[in-house]
Protein backbone atom coordinates (compact mmCIF):
# COMPACT_ATOMS: atom_id res chain seq x y z
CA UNK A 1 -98.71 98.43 93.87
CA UNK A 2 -97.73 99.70 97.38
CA UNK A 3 -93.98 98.68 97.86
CA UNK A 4 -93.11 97.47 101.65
CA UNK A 5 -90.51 99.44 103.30
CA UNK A 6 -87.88 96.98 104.61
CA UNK A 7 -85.72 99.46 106.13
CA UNK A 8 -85.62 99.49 110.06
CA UNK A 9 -85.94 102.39 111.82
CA UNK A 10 -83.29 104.24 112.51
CA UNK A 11 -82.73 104.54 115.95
CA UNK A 12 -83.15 108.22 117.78
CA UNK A 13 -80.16 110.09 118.05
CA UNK A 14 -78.16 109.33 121.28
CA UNK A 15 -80.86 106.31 122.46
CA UNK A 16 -79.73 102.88 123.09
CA UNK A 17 -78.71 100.90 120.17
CA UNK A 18 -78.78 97.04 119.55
CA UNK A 19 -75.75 95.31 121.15
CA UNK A 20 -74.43 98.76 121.96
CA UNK A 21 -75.04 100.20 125.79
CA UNK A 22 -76.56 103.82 125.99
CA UNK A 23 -74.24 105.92 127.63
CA UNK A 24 -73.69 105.59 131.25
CA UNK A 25 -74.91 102.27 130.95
CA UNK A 26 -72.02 99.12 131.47
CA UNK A 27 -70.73 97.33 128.98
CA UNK A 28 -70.59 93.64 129.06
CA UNK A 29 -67.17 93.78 126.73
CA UNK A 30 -66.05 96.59 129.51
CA UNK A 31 -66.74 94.33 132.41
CA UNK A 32 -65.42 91.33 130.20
CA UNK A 33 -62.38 93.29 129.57
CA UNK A 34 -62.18 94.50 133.16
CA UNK A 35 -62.20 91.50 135.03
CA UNK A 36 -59.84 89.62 132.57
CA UNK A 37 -57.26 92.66 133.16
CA UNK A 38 -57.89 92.00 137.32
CA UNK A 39 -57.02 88.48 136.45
CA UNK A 40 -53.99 89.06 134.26
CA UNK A 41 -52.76 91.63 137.27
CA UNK A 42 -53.37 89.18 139.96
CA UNK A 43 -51.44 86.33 138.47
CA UNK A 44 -48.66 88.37 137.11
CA UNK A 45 -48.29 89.36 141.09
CA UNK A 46 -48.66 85.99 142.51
CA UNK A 47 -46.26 85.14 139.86
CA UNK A 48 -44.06 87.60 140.71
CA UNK A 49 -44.27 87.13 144.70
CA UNK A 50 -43.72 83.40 144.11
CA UNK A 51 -40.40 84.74 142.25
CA UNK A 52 -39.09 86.97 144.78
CA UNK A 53 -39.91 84.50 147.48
CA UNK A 54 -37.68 81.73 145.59
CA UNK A 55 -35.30 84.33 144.71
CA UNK A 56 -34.71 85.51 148.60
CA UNK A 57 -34.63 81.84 149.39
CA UNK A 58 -31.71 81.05 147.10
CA UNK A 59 -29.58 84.31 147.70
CA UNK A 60 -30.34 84.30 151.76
CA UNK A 61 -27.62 81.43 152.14
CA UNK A 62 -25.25 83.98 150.19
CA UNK A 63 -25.58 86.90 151.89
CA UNK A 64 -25.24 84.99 155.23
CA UNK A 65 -21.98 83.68 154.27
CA UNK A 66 -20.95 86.88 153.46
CA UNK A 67 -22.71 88.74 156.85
CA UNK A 68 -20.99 85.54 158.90
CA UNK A 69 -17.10 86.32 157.36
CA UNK A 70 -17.77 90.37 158.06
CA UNK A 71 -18.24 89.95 161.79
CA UNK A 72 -15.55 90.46 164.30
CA UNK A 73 -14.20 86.76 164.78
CA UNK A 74 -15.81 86.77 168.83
CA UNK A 75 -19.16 87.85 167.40
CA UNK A 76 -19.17 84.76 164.66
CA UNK A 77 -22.03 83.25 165.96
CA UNK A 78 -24.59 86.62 166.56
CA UNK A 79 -27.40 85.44 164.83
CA UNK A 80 -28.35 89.54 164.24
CA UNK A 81 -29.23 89.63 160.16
CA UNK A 82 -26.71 92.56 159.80
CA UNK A 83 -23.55 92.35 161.28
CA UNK A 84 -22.08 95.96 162.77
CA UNK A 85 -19.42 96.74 162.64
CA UNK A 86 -17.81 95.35 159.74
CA UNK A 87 -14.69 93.53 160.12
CA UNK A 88 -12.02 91.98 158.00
CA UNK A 89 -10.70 89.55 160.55
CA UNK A 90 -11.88 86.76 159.45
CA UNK A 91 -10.43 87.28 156.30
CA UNK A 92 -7.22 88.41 157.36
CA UNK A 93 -7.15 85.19 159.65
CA UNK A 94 -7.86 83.19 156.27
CA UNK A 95 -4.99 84.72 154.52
CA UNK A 96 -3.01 84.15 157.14
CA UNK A 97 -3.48 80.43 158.00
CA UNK A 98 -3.55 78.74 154.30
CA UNK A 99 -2.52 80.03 150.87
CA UNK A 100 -5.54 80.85 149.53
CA UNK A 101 -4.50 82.52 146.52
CA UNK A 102 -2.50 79.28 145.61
CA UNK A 103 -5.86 77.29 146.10
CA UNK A 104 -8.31 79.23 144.25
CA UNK A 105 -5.59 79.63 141.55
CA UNK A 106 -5.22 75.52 141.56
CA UNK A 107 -8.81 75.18 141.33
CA UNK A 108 -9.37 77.74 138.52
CA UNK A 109 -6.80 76.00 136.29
CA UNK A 110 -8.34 72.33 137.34
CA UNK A 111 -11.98 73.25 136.77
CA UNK A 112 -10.91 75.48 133.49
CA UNK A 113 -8.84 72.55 132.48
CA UNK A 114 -12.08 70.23 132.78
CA UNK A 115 -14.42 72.53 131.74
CA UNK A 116 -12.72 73.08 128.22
CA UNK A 117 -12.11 69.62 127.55
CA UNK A 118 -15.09 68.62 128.09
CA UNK A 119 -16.44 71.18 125.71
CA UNK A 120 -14.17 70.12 123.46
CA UNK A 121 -15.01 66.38 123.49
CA UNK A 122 -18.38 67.24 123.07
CA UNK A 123 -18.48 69.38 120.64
CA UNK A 124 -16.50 67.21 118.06
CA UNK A 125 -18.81 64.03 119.25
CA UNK A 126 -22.07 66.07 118.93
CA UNK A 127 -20.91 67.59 115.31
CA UNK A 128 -19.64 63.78 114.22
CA UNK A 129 -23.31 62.32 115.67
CA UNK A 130 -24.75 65.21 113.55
CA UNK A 131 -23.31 66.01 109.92
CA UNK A 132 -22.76 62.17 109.32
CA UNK A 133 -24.76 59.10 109.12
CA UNK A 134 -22.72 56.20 109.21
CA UNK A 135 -24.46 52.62 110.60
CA UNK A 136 -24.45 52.13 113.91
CA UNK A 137 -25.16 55.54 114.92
CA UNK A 138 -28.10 55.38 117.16
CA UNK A 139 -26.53 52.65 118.71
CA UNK A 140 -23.51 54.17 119.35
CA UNK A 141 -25.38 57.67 120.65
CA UNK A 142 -27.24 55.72 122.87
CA UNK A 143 -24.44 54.10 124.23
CA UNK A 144 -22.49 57.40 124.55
CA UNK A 145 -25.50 58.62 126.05
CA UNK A 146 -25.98 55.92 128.62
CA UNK A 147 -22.63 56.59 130.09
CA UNK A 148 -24.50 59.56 132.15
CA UNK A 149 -26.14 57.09 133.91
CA UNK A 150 -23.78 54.98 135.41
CA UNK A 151 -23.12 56.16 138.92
CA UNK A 152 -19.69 57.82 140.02
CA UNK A 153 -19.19 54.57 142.67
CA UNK A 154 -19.14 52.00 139.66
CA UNK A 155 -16.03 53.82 137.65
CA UNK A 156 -14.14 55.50 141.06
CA UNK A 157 -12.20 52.35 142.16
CA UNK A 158 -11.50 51.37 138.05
CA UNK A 159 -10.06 55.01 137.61
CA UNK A 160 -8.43 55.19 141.06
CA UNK A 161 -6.51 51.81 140.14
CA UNK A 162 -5.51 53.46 136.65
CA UNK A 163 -4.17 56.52 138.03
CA UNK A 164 -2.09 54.87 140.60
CA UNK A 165 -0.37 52.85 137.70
CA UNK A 166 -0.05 55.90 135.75
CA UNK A 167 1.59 57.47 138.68
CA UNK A 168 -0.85 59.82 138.45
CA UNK A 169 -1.94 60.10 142.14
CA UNK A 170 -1.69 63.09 144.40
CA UNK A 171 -1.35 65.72 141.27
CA UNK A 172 -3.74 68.06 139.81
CA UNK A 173 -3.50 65.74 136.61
CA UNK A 174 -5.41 62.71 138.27
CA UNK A 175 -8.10 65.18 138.97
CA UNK A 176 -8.35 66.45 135.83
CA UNK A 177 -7.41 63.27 133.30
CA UNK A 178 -10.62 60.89 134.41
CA UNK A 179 -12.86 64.13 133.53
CA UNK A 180 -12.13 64.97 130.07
CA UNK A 181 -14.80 63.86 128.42
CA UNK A 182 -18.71 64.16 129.70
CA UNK A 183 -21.89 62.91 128.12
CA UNK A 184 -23.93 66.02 129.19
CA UNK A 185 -22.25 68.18 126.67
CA UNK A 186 -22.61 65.64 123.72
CA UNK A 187 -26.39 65.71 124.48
CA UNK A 188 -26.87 69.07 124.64
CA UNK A 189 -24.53 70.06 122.07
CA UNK A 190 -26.08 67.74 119.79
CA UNK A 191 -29.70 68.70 120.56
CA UNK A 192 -28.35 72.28 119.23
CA UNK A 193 -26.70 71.18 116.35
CA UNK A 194 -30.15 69.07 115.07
CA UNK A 195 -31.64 72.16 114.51
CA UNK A 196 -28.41 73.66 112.62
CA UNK A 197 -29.65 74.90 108.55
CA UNK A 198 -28.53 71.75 106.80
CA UNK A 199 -27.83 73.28 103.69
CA UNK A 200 -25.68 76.20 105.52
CA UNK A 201 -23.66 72.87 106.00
CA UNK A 202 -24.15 71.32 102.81
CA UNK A 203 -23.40 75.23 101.30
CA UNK A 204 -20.27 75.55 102.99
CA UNK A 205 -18.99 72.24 101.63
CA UNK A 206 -19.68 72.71 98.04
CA UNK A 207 -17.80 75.89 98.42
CA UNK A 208 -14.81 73.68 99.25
CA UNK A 209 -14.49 73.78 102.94
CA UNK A 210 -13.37 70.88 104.93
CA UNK A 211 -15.42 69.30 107.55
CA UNK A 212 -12.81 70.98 110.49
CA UNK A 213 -13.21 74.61 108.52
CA UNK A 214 -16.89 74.03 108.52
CA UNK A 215 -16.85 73.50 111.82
CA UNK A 216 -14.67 76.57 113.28
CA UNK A 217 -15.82 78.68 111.16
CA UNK A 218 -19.85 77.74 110.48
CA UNK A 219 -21.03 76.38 113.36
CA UNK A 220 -19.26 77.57 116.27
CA UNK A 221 -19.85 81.15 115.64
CA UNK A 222 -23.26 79.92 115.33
CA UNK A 223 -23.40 78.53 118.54
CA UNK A 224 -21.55 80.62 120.97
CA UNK A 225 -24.21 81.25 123.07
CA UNK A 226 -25.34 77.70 123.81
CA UNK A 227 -21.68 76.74 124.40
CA UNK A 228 -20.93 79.97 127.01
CA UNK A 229 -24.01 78.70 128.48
CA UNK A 230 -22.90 75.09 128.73
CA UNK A 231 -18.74 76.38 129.87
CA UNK A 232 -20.57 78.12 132.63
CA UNK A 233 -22.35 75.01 133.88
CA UNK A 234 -19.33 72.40 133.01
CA UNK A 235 -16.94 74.92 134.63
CA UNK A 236 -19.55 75.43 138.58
CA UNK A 237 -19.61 71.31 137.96
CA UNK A 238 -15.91 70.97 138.07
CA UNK A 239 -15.66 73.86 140.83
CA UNK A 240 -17.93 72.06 143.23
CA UNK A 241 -16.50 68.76 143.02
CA UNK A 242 -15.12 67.58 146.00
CA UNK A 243 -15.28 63.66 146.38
CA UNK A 244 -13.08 62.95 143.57
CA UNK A 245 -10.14 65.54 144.33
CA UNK A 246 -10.34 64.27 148.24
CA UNK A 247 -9.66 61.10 146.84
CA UNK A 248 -6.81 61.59 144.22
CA UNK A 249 -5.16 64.31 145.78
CA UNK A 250 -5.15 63.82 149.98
CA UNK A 251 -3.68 66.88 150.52
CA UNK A 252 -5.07 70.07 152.32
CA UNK A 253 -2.77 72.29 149.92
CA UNK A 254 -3.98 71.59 146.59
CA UNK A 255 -7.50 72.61 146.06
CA UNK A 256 -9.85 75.07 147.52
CA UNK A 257 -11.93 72.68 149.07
CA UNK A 258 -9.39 70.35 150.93
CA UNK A 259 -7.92 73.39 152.25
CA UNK A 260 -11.12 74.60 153.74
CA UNK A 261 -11.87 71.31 154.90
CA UNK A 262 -8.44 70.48 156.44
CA UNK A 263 -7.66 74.07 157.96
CA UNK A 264 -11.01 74.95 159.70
CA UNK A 265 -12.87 71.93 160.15
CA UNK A 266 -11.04 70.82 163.15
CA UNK A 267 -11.93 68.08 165.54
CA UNK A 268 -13.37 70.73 168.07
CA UNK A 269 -15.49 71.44 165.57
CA UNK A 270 -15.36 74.24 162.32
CA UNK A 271 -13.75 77.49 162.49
CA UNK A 272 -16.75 79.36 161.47
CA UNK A 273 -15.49 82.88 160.74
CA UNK A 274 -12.35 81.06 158.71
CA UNK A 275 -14.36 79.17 156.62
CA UNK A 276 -17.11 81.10 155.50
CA UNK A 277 -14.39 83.88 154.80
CA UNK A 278 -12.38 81.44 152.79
CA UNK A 279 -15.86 80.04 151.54
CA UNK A 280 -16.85 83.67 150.10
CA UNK A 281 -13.32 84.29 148.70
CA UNK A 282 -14.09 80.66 146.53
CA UNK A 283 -17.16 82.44 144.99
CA UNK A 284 -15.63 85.18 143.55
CA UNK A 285 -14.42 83.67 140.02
CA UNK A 286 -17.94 81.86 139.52
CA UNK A 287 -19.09 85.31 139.93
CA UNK A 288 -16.58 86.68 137.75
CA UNK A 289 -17.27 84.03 135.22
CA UNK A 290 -21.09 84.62 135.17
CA UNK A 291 -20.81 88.38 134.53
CA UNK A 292 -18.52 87.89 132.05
CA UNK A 293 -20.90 85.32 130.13
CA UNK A 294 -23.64 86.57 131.32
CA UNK A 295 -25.17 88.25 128.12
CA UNK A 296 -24.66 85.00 126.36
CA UNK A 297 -25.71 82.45 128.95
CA UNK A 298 -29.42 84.61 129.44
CA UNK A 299 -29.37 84.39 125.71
CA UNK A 300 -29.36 80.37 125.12
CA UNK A 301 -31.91 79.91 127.45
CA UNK A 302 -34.27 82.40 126.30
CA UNK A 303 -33.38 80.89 122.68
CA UNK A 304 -34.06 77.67 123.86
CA UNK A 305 -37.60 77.98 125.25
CA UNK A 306 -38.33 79.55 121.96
CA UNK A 307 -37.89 76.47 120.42
């Protein structure tokens, strides 16, 4: 009995194969491959474009400031992108007119001041709202929470009143009492400290650590980067505030701000050269700050669209 032969022909020795393009021939996967690579490329550059274009939007306003202050103070308003030739005049003029070293210096310490106490407060709250449950505590959160929404006109005249019978008006501590505590670092805090290991915290304790040792010494080291992130932002909040130290403190020689305000914003309109001088001499500790925390701040927000 004659047995079938089931095997298929091999095919000849460099012809096409099936699936498999002869040679010279183009390959679907190739052209597959090809034009998803083209698409990749092209929106990687739009992408990227799109970036630079925001990017040169937000600096532009920068590095005119900066071109506006090194112009000779009769050529303040050449509307040439690069000023030639460099001058310090304007700066010069600044130091002259107000004590600007005083200013920023006041300013540092207020915004500092603010900055770390609201880390502070929110730390604590965010680490009591997270390694307790007690009843009442969504309530409560919520509540804590809900503060962030009440706008600055409802509690300015109550605080205002407070600080006048504390005698607190016209110092640097009026500006810096009312803004101890903020809900924006509870929430965020406490959204980093949910997804804190539980039993690193429950490990700690049974190795006899109190709460406040668990705390400096468990989770803060833990969470450096978020909270150098979150300083950075508390501390430009503080540093741009202007409403609330116009109102408390009244006087041109406190604060950065009501200096620049009250020096060269004149009734015959702004002293150009003077403030954006004095204007780029205020941006020098944010910038200081930034570098500083720099490595950590890029690091919580790349940590935190991982999660």
């Amino acid at each position: 009995m004659a047995v079938a032969d089931t095997t298929a022909p091999a095919p000849a020795r460099g012809g096409p194969s099936r699936g498999k393009p002869a040679r010279g021939e183009p390959s679907a996967v190739a052209d597959l491959a090809g034009e998803t690579g083209a698409r990749v490329w092209l929106r990687t550059a739009v992408g990227h474009g799109v970036l630079a274009a925001l990017s040169l939007a937000c600096v532009f306003p920068i590095y005119w400031m900066y071109a506006t202050s090194l112009r000779r103070p009769e050529e303040v308003y050449n509307v040439s992108l690069f000023p030639w030739p460099l001058s310090v005049g304007n700066y010069t003029h600044v130091w002259d007119v107000i004590p600007i070293g005083r200013l920023i210096l006041n300013t540092f310490a207020v915004a500092a001041l603010i900055s770390l106490g609201q880390l502070l407060v929110g730390l604590l709250a965010a680490y009591a709202f997270t390694a307790w449950r007690f009843r009442g505590q969504t309530l409560l959160y919520l509540a804590f929470v809900g503060t962030w929404l009440v706008p600055f006109q409802v509690t300015m005249l109550p605080n205002y009143t407070l600080l006048y019978r504390l005698g607190l008006l016209n110092t640097l501590a009026g500006v810096i009492v009312p803004n101890l505590a903020s809900a924006l670092g509870v929430l965020l805090l406490r959204q980093h400290m949910a997804s804190f290991p539980r039993d690193l915290l429950d490990a700690a304790r049974m190795d006899g650590r109190s709460s406040w040792s668990v705390l400096w010494t468990v989770v803060v080291p833990n969470l450096r980067a978020p909270l150098a992130a979150l300083s950075i932002v508390l501390f430009i909040n503080a540093w741009n505030d202007y409403f609330w130290p116009a109102l408390v403190l009244q006087r041109a020689d406190s604060v950065v701000q009501l200096g620049l305000r009250g020096l060269f914003v004149g009734v015959e309109g702004p002293d150009w050269g003077g403030l954006m001088a004095g204007s780029g001499l205020a941006c020098l500790p944010i910038f200081g700050i930034y570098l500083l925390l720099q490595r950590h701040v890029v690091g919580a927000f790349v940590r935190s669209g991982l999660k």
